[in-house]
Protein backbone atom coordinates (compact mmCIF):
# COMPACT_ATOMS: atom_id res chain seq x y z
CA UNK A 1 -15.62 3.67 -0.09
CA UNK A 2 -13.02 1.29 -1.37
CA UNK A 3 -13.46 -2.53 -1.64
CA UNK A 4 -10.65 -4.97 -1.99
CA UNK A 5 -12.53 -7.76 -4.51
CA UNK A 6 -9.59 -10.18 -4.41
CA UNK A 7 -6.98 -10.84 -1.13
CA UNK A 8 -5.43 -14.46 0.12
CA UNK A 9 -4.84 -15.57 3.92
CA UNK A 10 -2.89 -18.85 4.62
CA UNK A 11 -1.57 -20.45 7.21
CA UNK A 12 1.99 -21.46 5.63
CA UNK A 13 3.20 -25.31 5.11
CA UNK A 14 5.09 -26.64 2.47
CA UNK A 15 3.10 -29.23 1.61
CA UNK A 16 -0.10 -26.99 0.31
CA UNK A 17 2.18 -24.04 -0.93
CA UNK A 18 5.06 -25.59 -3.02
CA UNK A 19 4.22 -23.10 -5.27
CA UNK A 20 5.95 -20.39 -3.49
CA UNK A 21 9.45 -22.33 -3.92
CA UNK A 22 12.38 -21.09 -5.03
CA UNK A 23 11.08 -17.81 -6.49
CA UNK A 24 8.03 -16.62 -4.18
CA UNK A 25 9.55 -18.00 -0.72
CA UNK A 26 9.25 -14.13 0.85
CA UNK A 27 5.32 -15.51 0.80
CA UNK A 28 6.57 -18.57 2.73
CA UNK A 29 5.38 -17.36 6.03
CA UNK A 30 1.95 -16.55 7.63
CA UNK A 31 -0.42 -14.09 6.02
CA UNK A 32 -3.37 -13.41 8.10
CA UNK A 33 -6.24 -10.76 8.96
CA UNK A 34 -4.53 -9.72 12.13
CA UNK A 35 -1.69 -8.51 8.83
CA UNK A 36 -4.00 -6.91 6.65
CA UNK A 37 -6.50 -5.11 8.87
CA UNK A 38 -3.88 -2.12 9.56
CA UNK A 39 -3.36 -1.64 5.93
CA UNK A 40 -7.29 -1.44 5.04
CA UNK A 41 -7.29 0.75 7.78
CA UNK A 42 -4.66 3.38 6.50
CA UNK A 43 -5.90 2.71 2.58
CA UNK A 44 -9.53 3.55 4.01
CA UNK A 45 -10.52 0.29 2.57
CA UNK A 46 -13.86 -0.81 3.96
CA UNK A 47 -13.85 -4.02 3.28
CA UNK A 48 -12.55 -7.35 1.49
CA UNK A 49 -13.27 -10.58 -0.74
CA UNK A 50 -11.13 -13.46 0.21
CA UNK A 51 -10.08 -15.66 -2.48
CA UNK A 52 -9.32 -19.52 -1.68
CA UNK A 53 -5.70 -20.45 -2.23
CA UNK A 54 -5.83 -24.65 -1.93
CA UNK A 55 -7.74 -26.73 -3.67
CA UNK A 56 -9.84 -28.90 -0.28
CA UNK A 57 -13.21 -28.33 0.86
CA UNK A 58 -11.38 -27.51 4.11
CA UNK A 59 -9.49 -23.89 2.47
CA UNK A 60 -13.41 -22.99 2.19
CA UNK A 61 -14.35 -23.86 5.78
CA UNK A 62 -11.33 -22.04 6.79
CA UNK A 63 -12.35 -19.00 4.86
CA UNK A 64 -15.69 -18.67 6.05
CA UNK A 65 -14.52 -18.96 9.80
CA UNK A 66 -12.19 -16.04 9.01
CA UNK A 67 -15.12 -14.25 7.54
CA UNK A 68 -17.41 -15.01 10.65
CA UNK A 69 -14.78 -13.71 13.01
CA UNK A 70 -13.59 -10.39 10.58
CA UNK A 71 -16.44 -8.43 9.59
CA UNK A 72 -13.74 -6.59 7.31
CA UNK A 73 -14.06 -9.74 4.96
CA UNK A 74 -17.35 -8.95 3.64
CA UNK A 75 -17.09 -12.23 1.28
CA UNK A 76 -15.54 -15.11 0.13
CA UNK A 77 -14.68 -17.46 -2.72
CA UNK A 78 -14.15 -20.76 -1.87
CA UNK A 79 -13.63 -24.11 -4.04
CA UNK A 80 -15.90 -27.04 -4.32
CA UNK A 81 -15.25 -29.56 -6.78
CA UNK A 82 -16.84 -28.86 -9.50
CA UNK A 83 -16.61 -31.98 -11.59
CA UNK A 84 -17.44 -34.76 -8.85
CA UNK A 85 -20.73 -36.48 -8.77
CA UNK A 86 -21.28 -35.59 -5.16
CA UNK A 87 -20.48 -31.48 -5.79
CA UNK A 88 -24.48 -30.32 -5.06
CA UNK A 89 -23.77 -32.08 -2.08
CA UNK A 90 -21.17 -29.64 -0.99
CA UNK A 91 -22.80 -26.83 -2.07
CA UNK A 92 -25.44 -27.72 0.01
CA UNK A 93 -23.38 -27.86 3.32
CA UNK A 94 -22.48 -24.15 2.49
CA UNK A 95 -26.40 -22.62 1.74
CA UNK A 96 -26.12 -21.70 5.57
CA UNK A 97 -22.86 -19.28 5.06
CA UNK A 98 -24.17 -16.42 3.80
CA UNK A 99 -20.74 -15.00 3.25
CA UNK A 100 -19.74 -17.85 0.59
CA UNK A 101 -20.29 -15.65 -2.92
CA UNK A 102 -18.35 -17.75 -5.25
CA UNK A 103 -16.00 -20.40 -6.10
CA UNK A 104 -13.02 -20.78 -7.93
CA UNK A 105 -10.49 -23.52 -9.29
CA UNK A 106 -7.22 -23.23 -10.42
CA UNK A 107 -7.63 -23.63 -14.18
CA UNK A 108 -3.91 -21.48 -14.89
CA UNK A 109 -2.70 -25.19 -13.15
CA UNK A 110 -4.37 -27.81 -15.26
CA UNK A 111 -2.18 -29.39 -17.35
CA UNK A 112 -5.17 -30.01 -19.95
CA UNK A 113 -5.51 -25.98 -21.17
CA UNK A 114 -9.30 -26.99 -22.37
CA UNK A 115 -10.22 -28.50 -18.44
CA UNK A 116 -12.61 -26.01 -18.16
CA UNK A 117 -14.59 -27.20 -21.28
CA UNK A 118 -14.46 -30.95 -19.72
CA UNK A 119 -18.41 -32.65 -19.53
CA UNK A 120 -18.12 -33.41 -15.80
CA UNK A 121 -16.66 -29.37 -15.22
CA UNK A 122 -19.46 -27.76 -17.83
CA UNK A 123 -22.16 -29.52 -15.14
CA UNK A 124 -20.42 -28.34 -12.19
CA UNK A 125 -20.82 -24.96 -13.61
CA UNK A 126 -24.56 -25.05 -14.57
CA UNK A 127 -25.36 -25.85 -10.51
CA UNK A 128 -23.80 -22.57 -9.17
CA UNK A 129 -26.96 -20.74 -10.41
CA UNK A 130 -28.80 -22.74 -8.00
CA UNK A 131 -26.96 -21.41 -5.01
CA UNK A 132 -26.61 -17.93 -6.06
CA UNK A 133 -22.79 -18.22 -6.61
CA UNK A 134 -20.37 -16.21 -8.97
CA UNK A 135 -17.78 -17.62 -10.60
CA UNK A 136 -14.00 -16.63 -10.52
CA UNK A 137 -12.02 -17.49 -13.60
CA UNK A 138 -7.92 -17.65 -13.26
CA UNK A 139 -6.27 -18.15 -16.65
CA UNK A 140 -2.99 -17.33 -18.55
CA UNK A 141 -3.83 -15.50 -21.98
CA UNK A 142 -3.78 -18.80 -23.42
CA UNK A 143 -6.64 -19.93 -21.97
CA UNK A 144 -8.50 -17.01 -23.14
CA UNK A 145 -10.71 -18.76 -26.17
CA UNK A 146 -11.85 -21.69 -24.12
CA UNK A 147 -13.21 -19.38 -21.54
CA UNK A 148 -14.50 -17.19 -24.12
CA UNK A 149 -16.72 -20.15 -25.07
CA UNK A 150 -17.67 -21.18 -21.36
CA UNK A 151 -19.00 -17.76 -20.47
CA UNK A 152 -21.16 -18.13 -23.88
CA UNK A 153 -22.56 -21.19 -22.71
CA UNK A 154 -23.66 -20.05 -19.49
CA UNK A 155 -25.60 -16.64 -20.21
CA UNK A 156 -26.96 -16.62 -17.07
CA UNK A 157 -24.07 -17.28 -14.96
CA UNK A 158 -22.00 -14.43 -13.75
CA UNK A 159 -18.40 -14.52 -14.33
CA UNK A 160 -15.23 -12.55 -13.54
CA UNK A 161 -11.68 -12.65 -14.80
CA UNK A 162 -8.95 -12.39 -12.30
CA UNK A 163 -5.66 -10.94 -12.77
CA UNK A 164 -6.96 -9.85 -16.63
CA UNK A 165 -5.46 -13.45 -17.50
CA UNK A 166 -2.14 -12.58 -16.34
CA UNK A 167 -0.57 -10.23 -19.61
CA UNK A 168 2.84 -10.96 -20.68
CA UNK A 169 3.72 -7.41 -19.21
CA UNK A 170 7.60 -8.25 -18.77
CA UNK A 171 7.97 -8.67 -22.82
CA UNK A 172 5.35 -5.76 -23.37
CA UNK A 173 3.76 -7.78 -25.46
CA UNK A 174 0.05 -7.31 -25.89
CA UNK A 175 -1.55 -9.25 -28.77
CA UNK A 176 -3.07 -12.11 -28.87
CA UNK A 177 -3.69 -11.01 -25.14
CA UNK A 178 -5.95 -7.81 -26.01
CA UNK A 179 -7.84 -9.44 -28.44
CA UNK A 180 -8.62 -12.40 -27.09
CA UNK A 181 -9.43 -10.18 -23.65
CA UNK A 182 -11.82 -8.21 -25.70
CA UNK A 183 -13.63 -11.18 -27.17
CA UNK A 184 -14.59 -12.73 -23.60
CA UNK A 185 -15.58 -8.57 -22.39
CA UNK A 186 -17.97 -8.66 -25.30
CA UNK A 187 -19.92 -11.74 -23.08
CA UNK A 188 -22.13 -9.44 -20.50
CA UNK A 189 -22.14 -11.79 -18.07
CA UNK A 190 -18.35 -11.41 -17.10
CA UNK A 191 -16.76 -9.06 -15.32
CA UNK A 192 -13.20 -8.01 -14.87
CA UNK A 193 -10.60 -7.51 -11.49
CA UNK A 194 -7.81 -4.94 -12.09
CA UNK A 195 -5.54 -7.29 -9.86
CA UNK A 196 -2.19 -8.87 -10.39
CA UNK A 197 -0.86 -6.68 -12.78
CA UNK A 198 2.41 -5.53 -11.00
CA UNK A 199 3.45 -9.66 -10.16
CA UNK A 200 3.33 -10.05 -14.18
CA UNK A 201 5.68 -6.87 -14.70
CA UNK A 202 9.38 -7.61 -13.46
CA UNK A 203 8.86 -7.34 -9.69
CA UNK A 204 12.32 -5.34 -8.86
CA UNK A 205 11.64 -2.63 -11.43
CA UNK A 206 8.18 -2.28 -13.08
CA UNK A 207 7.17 1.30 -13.85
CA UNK A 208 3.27 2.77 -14.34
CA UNK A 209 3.93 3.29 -17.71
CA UNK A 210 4.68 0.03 -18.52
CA UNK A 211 1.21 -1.34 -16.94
CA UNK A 212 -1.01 1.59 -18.39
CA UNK A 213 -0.97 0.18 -21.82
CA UNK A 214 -3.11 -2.79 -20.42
CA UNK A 215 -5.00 -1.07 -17.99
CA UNK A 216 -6.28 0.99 -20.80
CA UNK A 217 -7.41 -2.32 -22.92
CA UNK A 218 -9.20 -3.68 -19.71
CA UNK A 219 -10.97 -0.60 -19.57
CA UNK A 220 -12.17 -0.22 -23.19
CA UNK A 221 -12.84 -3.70 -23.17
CA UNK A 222 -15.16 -3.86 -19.87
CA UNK A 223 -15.63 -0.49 -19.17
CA UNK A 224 -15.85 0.90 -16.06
CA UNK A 225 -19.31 -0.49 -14.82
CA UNK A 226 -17.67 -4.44 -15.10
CA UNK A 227 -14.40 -3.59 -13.63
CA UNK A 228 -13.68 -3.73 -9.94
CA UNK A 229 -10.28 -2.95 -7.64
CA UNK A 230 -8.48 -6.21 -6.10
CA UNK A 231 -5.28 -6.31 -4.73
CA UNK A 232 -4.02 -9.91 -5.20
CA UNK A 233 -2.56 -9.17 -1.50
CA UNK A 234 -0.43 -10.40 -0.14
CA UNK A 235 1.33 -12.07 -3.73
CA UNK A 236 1.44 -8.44 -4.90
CA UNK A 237 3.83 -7.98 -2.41
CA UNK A 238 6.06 -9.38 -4.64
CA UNK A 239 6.76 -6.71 -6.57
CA UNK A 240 4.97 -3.74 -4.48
CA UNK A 241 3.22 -2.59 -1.11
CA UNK A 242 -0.28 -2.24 -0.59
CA UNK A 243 -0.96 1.13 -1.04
CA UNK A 244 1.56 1.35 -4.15
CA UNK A 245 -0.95 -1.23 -5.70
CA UNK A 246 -3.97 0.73 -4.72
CA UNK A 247 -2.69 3.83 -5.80
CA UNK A 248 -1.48 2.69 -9.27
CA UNK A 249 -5.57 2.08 -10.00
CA UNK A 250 -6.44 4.86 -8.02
CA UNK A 251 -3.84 6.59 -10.62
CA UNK A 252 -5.22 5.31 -13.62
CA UNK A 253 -8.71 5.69 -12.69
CA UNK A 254 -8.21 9.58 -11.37
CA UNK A 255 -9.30 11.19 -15.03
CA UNK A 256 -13.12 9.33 -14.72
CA UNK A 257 -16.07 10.83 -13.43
CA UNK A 258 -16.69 10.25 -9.83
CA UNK A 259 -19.30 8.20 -10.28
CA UNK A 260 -17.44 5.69 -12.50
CA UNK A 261 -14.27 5.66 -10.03
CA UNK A 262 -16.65 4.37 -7.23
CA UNK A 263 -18.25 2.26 -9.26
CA UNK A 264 -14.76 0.58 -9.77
CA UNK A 265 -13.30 1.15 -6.67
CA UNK A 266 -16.72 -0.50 -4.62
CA UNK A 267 -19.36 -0.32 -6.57
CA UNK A 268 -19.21 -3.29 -8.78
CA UNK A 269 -18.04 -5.55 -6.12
CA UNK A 270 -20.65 -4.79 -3.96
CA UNK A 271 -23.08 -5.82 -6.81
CA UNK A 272 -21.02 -8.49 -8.91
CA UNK A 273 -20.23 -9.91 -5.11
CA UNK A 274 -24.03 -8.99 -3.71
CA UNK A 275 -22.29 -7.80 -0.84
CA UNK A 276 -23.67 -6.55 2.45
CA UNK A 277 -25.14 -3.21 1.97
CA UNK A 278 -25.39 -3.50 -1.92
């Protein structure tokens, strides 16, 4: 059993993706289930999380719908606003989607690097208990203290880190990075995705070896019952195919005990996610 905790779908325009110009425009077209569904199948994954991509009530809509129609997609994290007035409004339109397991915002774009600290967000953050929903947390290593002190105010709210804050894996440069990383793995209530790693190496001629050296921090840090297996498809096709990216945790992981490589592999998804069947 093999989930996928973190995979996009668009639809592509220009207008909600300028981010894919100049360097990422082989992205620049449309990624959708009808794309992925053959490679789950010949991975054997079983199923997926779908992680928003734009920042409108309507990329959450869109998400669900997918979900409804692709029983593949076994979750989703959308985006609400989290620092308007009217956000338990939203969340209420969504108590009726089972499917909806978290949210996420785009912190990595904020041009203030302590956004996630604001009053208005801090509030936002303290409803999601409410509605049962996890939160998804996308940083740069730089970001790593604030959200240190975000997941401490919120005990009770289950976090994850995407992309374990995005490395600077091209220089091979790992501190402050791993000790920042470990600080926010010593908070319990946040878990970790072993996703992204190959689109922070250089995409045309990244190596294992040059990844393991992280991969083993995130796994010291978190350990193996907070870690979970995401893709980042189809961005990681940047720098690698699907099963290349699968295989390079199924790789690392191989010297574990079974129990602890499905635990990563499904496992903590399925519970971090509260997935269907978990």
């Amino acid at each position: 059993m093999i989930i996928d905790s973190h995979q996009h779908f668009w639809a592509y325009n220009e207008r909600d993706y300028g981010w894919m110009r100049p360097a990422r425009m082989a992205l620049a077209r449309d990624y959708l289930p009808s794309d992925l569904a053959p490679l789950l199948q010949a991975n054997r994954v079983a199923g997926t999380v779908l992680v928003q991509a734009r920042q409108v009530l309507e990329e959450t809509d869109w998400c669900l719908d997918l979900a409804e129609r692709h029983p593949f997609i076994q979750g989703v994290v959308g985006w609400v606003d989290l620092c308007s007035p009217r956000l338990e409004e939203q969340l209420q339109r969504y108590t009726g989607w089972p499917k909806l397991k978290g949210v996420r915002h785009l912190l990595e774009d904020e041009p203030d690097d302590r956004f996630m600290l604001r009053p208005e967000f801090l509030r936002g953050i303290g409803l999601l208990g409410r509605y049962g929903l996890r939160y998804d947390i996308v940083i740069f290593p730089r970001h790593l203290p604030y959200a240190v002190e975000l997941a401490s105010r919120f005990p009770d709210q289950a976090f994850v880190l995407d992309h374990v804050a995005k490395p600077p894996i091209r220089n091979g440069q790992l501190s402050p990075w791993d000790r920042d990383l470990r600080r926010l793995a010593a908070c319990t209530n946040v878990f970790c995705k072993l996703s992204g790693l190959v689109t922070e190496a250089d995409w045309r001629s990244w190596r294992p070896a040059e990844l393991r050296p992280y991969m083993e921090v995130v796994l010291d840090a978190f350990g193996p019952e907070r870690l979970m297996f995401g893709s980042d498809w189809p961005v990681s096709t940047l720098a690698a195919p699907y099963e290349q990216v699968l295989g390079l945790v199924l790789d690392f992981i191989a010297p574990l005990p079974a129990a602890q490589r499905e635990a990563i592999l499904a496992g903590n998804a399925r519970r971090f996610y509260g997935l269907a069947g978990s």
